[in-house]
N, C-alpha and C. Protein backbone atom coordinates (compact mmCIF):
# COMPACT_ATOMS: atom_id res chain seq x y z
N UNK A 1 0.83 -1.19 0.00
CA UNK A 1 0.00 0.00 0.00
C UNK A 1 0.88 1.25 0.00
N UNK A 2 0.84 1.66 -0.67
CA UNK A 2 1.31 3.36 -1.04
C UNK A 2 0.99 4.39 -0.42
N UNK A 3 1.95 4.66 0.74
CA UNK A 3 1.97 6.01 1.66
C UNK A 3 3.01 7.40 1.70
N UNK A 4 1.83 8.22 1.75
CA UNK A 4 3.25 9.25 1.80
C UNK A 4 2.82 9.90 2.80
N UNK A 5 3.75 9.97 4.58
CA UNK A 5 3.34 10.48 5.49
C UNK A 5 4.39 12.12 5.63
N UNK A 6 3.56 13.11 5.45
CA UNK A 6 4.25 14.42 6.04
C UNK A 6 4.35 14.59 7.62
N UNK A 7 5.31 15.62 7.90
CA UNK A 7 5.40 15.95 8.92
C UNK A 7 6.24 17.25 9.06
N UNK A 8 6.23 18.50 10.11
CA UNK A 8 7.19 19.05 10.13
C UNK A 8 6.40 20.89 10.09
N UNK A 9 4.85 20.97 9.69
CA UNK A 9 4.39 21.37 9.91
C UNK A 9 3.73 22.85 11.45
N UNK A 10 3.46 23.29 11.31
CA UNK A 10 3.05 24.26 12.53
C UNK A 10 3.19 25.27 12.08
N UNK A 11 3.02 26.31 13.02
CA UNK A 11 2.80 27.53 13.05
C UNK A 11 4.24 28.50 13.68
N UNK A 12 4.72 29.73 12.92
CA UNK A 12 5.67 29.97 12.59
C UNK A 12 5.45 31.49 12.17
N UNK A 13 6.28 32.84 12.84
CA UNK A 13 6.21 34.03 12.94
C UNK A 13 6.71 33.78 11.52
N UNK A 14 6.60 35.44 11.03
CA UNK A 14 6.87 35.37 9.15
C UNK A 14 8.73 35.56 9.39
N UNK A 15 9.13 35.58 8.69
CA UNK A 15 10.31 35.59 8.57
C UNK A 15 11.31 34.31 9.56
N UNK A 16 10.39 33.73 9.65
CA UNK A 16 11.11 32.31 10.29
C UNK A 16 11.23 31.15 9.24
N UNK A 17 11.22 29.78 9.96
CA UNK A 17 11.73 28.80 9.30
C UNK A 17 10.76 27.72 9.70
N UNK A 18 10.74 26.60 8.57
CA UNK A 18 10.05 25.05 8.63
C UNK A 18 10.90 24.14 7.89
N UNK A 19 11.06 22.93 8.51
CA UNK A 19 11.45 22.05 7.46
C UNK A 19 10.50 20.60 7.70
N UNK A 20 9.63 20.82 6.43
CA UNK A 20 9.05 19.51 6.35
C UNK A 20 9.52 18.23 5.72
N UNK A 21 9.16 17.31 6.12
CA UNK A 21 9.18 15.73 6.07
C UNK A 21 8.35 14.77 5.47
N UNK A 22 8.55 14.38 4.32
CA UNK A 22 7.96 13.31 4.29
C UNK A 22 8.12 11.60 3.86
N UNK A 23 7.83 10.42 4.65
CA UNK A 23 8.26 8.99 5.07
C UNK A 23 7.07 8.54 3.54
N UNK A 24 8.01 8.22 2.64
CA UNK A 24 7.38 7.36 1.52
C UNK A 24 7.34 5.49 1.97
N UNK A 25 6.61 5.00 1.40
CA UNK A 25 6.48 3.42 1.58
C UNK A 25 5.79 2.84 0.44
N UNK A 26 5.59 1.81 0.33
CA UNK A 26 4.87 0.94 -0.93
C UNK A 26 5.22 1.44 -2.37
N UNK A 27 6.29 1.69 -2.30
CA UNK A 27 6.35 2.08 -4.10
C UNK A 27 8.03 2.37 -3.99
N UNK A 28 8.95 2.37 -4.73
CA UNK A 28 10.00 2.49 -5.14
C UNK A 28 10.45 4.03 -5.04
N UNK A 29 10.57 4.54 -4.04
CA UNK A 29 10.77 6.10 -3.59
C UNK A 29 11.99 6.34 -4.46
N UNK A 30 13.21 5.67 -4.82
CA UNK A 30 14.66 6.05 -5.36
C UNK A 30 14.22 6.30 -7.19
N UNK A 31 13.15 5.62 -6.99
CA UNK A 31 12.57 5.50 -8.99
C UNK A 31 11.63 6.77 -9.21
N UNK A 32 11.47 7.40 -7.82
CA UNK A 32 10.57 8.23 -8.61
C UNK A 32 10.88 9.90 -8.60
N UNK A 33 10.56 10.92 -9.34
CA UNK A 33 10.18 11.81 -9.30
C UNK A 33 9.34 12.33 -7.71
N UNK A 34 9.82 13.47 -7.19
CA UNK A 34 8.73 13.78 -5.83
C UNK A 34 8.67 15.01 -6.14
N UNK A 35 7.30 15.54 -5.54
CA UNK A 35 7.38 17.01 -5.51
C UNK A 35 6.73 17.40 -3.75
N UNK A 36 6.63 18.79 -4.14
CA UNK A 36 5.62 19.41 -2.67
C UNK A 36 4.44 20.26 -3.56
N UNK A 37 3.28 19.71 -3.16
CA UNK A 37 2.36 20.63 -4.27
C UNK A 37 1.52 21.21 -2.89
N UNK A 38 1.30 22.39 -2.66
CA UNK A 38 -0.20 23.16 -1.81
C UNK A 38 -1.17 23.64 -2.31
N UNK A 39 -2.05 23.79 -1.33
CA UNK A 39 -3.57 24.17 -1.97
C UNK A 39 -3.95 25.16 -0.82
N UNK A 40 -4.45 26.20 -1.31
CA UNK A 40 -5.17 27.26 0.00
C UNK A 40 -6.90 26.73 -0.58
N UNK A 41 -7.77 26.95 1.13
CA UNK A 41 -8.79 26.95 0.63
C UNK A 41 -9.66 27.52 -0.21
N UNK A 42 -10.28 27.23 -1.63
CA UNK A 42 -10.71 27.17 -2.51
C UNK A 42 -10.32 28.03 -3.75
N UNK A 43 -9.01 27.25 -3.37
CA UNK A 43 -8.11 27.69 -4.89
C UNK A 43 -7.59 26.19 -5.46
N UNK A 44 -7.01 26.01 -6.30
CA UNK A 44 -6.42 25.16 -7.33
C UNK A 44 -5.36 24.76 -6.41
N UNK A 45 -4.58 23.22 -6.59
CA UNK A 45 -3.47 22.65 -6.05
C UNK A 45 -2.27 23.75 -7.21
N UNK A 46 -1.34 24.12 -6.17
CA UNK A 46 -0.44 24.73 -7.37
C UNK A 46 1.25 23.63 -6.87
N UNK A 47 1.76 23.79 -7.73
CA UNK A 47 3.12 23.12 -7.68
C UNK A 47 4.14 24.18 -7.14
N UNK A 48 4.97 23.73 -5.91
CA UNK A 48 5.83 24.52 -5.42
C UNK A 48 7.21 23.73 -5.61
N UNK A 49 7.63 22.98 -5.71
CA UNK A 49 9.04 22.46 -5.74
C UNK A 49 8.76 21.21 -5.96
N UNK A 50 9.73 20.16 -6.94
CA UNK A 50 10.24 19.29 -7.14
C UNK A 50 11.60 18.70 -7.46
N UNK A 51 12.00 17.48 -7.28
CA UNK A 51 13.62 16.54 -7.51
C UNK A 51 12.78 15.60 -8.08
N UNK A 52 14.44 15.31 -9.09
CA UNK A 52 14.30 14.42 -9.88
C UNK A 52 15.14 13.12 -9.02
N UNK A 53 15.16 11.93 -10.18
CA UNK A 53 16.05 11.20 -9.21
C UNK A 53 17.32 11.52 -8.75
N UNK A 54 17.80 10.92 -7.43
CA UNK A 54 19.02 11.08 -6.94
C UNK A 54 19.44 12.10 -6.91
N UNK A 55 17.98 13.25 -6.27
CA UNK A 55 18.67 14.85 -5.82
C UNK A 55 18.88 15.32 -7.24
N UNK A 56 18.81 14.93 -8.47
CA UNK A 56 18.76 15.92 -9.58
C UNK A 56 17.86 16.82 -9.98
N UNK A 57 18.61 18.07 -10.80
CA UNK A 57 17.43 19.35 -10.86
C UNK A 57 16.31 18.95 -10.00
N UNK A 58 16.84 19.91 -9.10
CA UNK A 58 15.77 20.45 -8.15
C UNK A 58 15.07 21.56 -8.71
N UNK A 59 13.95 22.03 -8.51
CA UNK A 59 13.21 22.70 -9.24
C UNK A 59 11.95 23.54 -8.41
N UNK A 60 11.94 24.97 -8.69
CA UNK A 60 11.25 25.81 -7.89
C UNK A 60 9.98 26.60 -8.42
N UNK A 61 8.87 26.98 -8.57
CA UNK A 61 7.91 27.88 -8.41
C UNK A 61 8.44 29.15 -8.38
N UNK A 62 8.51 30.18 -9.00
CA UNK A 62 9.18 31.57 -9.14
C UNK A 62 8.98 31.90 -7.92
N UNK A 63 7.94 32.13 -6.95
CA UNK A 63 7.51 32.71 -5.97
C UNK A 63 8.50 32.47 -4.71
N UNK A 64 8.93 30.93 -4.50
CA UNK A 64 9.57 30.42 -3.97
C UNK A 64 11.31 30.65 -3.83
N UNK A 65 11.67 31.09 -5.05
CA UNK A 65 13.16 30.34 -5.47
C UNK A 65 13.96 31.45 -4.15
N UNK A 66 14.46 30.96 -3.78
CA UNK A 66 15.78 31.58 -3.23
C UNK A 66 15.20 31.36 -1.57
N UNK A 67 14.09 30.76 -1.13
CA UNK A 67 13.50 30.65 -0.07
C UNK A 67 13.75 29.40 0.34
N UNK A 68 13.68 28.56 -0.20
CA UNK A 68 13.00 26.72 -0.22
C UNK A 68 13.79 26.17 -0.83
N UNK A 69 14.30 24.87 -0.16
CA UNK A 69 14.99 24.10 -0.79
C UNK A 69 14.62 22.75 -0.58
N UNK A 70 14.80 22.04 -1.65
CA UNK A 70 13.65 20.81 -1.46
C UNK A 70 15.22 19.48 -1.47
N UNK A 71 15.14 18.85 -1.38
CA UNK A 71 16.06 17.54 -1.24
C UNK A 71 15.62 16.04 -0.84
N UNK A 72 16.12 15.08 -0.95
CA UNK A 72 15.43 13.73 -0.41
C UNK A 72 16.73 13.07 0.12
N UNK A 73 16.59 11.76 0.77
CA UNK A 73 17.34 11.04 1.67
C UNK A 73 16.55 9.66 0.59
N UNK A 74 17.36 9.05 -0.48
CA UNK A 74 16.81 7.60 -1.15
C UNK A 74 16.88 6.48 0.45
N UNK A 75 18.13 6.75 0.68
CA UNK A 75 17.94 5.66 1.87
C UNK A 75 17.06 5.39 3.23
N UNK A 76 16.38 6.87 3.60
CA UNK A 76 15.79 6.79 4.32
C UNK A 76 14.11 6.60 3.87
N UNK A 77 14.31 6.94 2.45
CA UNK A 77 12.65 7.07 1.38
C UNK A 77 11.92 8.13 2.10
N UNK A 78 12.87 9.67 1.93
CA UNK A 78 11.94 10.71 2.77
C UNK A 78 12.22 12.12 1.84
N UNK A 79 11.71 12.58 1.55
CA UNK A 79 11.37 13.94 1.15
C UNK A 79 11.53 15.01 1.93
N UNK A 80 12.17 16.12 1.67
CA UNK A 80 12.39 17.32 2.47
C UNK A 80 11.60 18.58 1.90
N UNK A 81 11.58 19.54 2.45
CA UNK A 81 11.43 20.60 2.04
C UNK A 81 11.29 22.08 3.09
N UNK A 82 12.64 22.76 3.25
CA UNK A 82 13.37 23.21 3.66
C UNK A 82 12.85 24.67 3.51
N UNK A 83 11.98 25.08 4.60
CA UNK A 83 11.14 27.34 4.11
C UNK A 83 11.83 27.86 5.01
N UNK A 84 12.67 28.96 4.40
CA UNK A 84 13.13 30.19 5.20
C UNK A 84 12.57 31.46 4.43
N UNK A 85 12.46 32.17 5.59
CA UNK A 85 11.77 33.77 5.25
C UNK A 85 10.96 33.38 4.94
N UNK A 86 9.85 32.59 5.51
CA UNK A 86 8.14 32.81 5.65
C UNK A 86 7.61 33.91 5.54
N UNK A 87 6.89 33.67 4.66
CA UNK A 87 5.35 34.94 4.71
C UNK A 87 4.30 34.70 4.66
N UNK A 88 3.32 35.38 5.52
CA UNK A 88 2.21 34.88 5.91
C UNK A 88 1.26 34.18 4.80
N UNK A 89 1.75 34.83 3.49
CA UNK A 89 1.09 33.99 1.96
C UNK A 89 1.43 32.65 1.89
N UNK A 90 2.47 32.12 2.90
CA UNK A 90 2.65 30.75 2.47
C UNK A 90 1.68 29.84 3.20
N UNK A 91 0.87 30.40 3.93
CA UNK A 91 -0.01 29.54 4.84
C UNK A 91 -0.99 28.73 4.26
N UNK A 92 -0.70 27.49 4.15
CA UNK A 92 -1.95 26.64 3.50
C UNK A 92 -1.19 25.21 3.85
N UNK A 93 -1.84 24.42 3.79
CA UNK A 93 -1.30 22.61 3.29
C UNK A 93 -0.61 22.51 2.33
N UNK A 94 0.91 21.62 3.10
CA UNK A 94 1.99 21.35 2.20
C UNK A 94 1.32 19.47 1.79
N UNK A 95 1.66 19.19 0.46
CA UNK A 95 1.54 17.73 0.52
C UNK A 95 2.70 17.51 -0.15
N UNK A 96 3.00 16.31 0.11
CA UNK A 96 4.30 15.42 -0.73
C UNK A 96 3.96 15.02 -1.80
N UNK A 97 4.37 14.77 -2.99
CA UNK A 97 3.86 13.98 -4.15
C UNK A 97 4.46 12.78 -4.82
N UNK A 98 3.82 12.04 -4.97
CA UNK A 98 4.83 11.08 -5.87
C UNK A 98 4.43 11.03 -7.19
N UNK A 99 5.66 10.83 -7.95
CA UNK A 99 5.27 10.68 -9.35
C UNK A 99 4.84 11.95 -10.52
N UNK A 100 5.91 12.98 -9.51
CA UNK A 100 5.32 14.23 -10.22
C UNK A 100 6.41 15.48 -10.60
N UNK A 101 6.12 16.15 -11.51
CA UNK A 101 7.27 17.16 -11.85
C UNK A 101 6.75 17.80 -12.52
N UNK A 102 5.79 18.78 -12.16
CA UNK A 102 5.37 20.49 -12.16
C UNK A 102 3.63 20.10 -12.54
N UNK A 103 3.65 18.81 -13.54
CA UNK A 103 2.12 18.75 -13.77
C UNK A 103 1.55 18.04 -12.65
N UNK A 104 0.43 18.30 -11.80
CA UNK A 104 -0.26 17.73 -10.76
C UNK A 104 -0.71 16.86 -10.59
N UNK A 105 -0.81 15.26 -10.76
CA UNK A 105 -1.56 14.58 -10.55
C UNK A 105 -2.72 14.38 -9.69
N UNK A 106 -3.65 13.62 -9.66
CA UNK A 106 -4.56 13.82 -8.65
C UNK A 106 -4.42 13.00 -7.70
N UNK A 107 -4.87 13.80 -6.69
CA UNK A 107 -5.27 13.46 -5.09
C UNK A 107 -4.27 11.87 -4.50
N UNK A 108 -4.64 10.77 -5.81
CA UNK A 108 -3.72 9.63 -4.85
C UNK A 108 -2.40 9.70 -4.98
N UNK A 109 -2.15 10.61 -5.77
CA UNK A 109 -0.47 10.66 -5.58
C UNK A 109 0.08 11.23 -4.59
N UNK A 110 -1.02 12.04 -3.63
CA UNK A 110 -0.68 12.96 -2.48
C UNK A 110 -0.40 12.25 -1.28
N UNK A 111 0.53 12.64 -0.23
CA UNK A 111 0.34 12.13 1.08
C UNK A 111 -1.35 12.85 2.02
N UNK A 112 -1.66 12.81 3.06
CA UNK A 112 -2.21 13.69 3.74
C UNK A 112 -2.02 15.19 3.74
N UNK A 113 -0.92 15.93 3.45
CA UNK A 113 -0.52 17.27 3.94
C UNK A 113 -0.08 17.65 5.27
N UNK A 114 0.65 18.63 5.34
CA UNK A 114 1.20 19.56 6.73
C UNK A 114 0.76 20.33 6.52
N UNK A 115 0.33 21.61 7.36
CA UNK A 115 -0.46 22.42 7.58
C UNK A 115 0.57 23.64 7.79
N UNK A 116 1.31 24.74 7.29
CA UNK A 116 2.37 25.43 7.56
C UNK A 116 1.21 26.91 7.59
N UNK A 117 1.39 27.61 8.92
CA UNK A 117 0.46 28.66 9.10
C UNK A 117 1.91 29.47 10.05
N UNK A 118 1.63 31.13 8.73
CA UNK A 118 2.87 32.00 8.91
C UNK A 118 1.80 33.02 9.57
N UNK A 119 2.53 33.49 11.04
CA UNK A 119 1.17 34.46 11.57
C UNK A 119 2.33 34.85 12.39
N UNK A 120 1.77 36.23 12.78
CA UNK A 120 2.09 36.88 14.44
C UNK A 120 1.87 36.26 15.34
């Protein structure tokens, strides 16, 4: 069975830091493509960062670049994704993705999500 568990999530003054997590299982994590895609409520899933295999081109969302750095651990089958200088716009559900690189797949490629809320 095919899981992708996040973690790493919370709440976080703006100009601070998160680094989320996520524990892949049931599928060949080193074979695939991962991304981090979010969604605010009742807008569109948009794509924020993806790696290719073995940490190659890493890849950013304009909005993002110079903020976020995304990376994986093949041996541990975990996904990173690394926010400095938060702003309160980044507040919505982070999810992990498998099997993805900028176009979105749907919903089962997602883990659950982390919840990253940038506030006073």
């Amino acid at each position: 069975q095919v899981q992708l568990v996040e973690s790493g999530g919370g709440l976080v003054q703006p100009g601070g830091s998160l680094r989320l997590s996520c524990v892949a299982s049931g599928f060949n994590f080193s074979r695939s493509y991962m991304s981090w895609v979010r969604q605010a409520p009742g807008k569109g899933p948009e794509w924020v960062s993806g790696i290719k295999l073995a940490g190659s081109s890493p890849g950013y969302t304009d909005s993002v670049k110079g903020r976020i750095t995304i990376s994986r651990d093949d041996a541990k089958n975990t996904l990173f994704l690394q926010m400095d200088r938060l702003k309160t716009e980044n507040t919505t559900l982070y999810y992990c993705a498998r099997r993805t690189w900028k176009a979105i797949r749907n919903r089962s490629y997602w883990g659950r999500g982390a919840r990253v809320t940038v506030s006073l």
